[in-house]
N, C-alpha and C. Protein backbone atom coordinates (compact mmCIF):
# COMPACT_ATOMS: atom_id res chain seq x y z
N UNK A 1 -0.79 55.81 4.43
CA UNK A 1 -0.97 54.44 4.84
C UNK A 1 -1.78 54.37 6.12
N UNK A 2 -2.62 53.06 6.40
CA UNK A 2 -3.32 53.31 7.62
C UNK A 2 -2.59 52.67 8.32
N UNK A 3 -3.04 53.16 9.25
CA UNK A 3 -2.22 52.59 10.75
C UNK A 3 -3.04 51.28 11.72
N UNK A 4 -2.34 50.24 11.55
CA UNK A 4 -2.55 49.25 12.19
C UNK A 4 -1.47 48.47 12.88
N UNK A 5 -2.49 48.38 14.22
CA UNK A 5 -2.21 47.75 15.04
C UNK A 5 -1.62 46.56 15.39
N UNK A 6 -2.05 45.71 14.56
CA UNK A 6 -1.70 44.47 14.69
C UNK A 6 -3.12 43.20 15.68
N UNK A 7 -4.25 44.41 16.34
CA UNK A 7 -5.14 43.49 16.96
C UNK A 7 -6.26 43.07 16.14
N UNK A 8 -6.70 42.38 16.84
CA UNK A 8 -8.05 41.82 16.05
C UNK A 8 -9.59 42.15 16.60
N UNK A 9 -9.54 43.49 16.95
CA UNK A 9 -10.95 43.25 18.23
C UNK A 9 -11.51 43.82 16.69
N UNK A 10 -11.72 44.01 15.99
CA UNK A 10 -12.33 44.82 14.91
C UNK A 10 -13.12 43.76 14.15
N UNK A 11 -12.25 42.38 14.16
CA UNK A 11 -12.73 42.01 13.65
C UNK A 11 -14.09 40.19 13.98
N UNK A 12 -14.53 39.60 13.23
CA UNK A 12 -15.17 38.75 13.55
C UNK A 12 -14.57 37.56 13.51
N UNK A 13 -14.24 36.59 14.24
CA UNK A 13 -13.36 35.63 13.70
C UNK A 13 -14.67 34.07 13.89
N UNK A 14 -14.61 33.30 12.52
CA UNK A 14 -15.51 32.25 12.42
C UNK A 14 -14.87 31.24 12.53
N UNK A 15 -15.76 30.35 13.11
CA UNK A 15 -15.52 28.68 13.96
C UNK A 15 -14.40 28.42 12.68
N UNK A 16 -14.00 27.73 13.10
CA UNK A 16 -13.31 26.52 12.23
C UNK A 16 -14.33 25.78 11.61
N UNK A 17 -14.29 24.93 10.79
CA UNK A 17 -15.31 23.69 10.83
C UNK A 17 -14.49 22.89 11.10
N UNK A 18 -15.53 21.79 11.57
CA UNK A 18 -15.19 20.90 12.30
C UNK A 18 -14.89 19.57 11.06
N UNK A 19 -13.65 18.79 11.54
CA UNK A 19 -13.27 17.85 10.41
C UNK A 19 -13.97 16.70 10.77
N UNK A 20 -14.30 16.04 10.22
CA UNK A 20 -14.81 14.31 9.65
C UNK A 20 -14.00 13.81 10.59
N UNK A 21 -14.68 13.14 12.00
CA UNK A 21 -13.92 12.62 12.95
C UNK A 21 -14.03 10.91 13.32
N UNK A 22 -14.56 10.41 11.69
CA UNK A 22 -15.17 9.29 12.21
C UNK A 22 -13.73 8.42 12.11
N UNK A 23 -13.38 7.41 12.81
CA UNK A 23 -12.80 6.18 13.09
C UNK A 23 -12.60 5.64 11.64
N UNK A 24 -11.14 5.63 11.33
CA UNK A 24 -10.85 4.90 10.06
C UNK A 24 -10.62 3.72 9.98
N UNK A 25 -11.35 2.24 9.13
CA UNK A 25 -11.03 0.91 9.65
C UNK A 25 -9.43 0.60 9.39
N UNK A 26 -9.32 -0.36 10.29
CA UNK A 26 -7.93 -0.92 10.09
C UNK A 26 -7.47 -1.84 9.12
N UNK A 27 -7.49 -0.77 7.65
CA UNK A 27 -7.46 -1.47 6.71
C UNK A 27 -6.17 -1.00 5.88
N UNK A 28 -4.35 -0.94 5.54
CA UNK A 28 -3.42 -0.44 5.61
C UNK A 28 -3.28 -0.88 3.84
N UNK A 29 -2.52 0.27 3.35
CA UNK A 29 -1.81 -0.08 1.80
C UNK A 29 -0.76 -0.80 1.84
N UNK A 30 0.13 -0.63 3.07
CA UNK A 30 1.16 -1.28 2.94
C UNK A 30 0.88 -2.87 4.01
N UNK A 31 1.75 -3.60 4.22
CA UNK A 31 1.39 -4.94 4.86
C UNK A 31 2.60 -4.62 5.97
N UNK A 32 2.64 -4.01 7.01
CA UNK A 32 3.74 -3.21 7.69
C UNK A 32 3.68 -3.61 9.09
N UNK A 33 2.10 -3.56 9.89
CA UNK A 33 1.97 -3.84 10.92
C UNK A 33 0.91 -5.16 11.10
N UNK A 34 1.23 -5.64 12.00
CA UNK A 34 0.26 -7.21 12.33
C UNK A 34 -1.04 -6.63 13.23
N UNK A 35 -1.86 -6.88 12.65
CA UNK A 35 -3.08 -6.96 12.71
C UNK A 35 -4.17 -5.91 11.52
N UNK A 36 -3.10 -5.52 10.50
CA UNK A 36 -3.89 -5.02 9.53
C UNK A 36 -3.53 -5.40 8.96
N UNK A 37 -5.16 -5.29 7.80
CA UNK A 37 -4.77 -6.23 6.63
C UNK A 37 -4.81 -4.93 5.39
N UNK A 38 -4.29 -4.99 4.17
CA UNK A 38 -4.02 -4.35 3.24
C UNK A 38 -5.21 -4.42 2.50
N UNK A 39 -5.21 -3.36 1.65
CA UNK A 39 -6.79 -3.14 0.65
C UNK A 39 -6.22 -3.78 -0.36
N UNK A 40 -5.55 -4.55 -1.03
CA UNK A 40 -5.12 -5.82 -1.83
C UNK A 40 -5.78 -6.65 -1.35
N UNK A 41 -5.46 -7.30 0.16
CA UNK A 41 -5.59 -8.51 0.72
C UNK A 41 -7.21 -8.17 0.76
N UNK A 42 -7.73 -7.35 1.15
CA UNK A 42 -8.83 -7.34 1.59
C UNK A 42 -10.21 -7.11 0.49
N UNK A 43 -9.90 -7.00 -0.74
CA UNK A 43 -10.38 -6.93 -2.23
C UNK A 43 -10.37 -8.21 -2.75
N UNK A 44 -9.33 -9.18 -2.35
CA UNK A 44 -9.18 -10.45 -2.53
C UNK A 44 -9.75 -11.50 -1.53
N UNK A 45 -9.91 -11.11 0.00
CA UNK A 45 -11.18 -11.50 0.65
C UNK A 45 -12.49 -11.54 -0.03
N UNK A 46 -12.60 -10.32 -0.44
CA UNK A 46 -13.85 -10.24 -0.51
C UNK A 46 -14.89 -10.66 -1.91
N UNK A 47 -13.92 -10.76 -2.71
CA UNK A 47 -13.98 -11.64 -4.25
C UNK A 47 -13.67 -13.16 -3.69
N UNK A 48 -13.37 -13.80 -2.50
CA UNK A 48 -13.23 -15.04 -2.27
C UNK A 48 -14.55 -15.44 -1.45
N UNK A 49 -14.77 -13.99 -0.95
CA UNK A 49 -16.30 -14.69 0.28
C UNK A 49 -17.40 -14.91 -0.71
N UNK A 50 -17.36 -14.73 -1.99
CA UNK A 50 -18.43 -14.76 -2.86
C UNK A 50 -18.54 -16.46 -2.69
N UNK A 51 -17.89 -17.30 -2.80
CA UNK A 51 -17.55 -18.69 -2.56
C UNK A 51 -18.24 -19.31 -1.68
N UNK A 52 -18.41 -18.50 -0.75
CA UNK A 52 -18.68 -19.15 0.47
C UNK A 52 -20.12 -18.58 1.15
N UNK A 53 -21.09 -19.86 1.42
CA UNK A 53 -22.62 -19.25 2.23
C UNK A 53 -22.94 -18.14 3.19
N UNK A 54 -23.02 -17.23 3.09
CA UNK A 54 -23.22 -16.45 4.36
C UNK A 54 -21.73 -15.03 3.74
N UNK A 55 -21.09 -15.30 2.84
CA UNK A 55 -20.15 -14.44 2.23
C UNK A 55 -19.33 -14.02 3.63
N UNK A 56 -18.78 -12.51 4.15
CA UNK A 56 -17.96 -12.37 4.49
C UNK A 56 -18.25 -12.54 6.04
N UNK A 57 -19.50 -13.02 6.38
CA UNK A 57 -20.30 -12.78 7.70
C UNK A 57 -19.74 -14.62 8.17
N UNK A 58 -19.32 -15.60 7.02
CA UNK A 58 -19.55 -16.98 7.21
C UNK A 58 -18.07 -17.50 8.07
N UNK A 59 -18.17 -18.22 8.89
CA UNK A 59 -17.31 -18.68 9.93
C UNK A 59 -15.82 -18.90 9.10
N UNK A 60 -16.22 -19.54 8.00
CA UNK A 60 -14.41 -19.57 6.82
C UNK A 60 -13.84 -18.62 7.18
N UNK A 61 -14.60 -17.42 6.44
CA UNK A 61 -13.94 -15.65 6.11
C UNK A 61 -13.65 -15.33 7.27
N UNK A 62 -14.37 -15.52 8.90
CA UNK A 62 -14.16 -14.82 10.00
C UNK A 62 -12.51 -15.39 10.21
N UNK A 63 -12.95 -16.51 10.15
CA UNK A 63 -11.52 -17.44 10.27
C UNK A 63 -10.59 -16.92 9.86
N UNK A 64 -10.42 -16.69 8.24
CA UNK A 64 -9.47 -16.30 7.47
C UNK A 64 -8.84 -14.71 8.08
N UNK A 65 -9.84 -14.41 8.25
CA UNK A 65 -9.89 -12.98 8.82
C UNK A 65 -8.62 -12.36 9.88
N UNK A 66 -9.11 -13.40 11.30
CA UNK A 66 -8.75 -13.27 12.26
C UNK A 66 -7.09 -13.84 12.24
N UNK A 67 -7.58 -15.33 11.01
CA UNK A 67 -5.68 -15.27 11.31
C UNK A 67 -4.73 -14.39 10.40
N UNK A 68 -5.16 -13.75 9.32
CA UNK A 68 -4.86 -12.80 8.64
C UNK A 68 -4.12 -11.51 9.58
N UNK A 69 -4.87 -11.40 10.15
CA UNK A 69 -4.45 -10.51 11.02
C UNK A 69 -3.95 -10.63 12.32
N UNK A 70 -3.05 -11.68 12.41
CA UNK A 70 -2.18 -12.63 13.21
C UNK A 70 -0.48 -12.45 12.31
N UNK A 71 -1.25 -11.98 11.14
CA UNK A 71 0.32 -12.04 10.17
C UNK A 71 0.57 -13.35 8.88
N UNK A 72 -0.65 -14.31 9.07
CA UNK A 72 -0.49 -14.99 7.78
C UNK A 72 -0.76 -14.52 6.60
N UNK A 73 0.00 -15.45 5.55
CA UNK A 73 -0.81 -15.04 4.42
C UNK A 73 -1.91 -15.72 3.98
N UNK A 74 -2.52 -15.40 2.77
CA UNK A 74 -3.82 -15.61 2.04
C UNK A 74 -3.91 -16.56 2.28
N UNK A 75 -3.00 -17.70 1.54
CA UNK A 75 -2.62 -19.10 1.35
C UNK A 75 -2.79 -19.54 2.52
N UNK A 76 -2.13 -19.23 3.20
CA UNK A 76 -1.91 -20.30 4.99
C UNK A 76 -3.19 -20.26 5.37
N UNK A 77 -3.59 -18.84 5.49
CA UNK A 77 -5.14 -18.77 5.99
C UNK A 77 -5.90 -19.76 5.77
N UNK A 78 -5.84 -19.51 4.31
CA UNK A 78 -6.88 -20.43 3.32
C UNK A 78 -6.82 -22.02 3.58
N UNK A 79 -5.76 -22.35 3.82
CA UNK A 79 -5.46 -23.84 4.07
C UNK A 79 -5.85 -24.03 5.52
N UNK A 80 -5.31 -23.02 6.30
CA UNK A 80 -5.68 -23.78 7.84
C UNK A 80 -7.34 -23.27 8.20
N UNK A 81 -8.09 -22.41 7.52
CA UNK A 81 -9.23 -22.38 7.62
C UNK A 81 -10.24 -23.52 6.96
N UNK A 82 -9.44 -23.97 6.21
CA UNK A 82 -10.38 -25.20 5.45
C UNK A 82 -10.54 -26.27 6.44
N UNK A 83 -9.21 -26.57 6.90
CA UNK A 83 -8.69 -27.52 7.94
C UNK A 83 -9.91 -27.59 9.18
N UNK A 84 -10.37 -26.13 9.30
CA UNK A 84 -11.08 -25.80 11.02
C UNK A 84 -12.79 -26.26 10.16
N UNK A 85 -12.58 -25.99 8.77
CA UNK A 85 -14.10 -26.44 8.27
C UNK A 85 -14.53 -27.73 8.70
N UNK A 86 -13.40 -28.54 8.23
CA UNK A 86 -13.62 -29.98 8.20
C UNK A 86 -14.06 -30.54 9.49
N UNK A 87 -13.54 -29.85 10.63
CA UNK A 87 -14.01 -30.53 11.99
C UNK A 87 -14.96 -30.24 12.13
């Protein structure tokens, strides 16, 4: 049997690679914490901004958006964003 040491000077040891460090959006499966919105909710945004001029960029959706992620739902959004249209 050979006899080893247990060190490593023998040998070459290579980098790690480096992992995918980019910033994941705050977009959650579950509906758990307030200020994220769920990839349900947010699939259903985005099949709703089709509706609307300017799609998800248009003052409604920002609207909907922002109170969405206040903790309302779709519905409330949807109603009190219409509400902010009208003025």
């Amino acid at each position: 049997m050979p006899y080893h040491t247990g060190s490593n000077h023998n040998h070459k040891s290579k980098p790690k690679p480096k992992m995918n460090t980019k910033p994941k959006p705050k977009v959650n499966n579950d509906k758990g914490k307030k200020g994220e919105i769920s990839q349900k909710e947010m699939a259903r945004l985005i099949e709703h901004s089709k509706q609307h001029k300017g799609g998800m960029r248009s003052k409604h959706m920002r609207n909907m958006i922002k109170m969405m992620k206040e903790g309302m739902s779709f519905a409330m959004a949807h109603k009190k964003a219409m509400a902010m249209d009208k003025k």
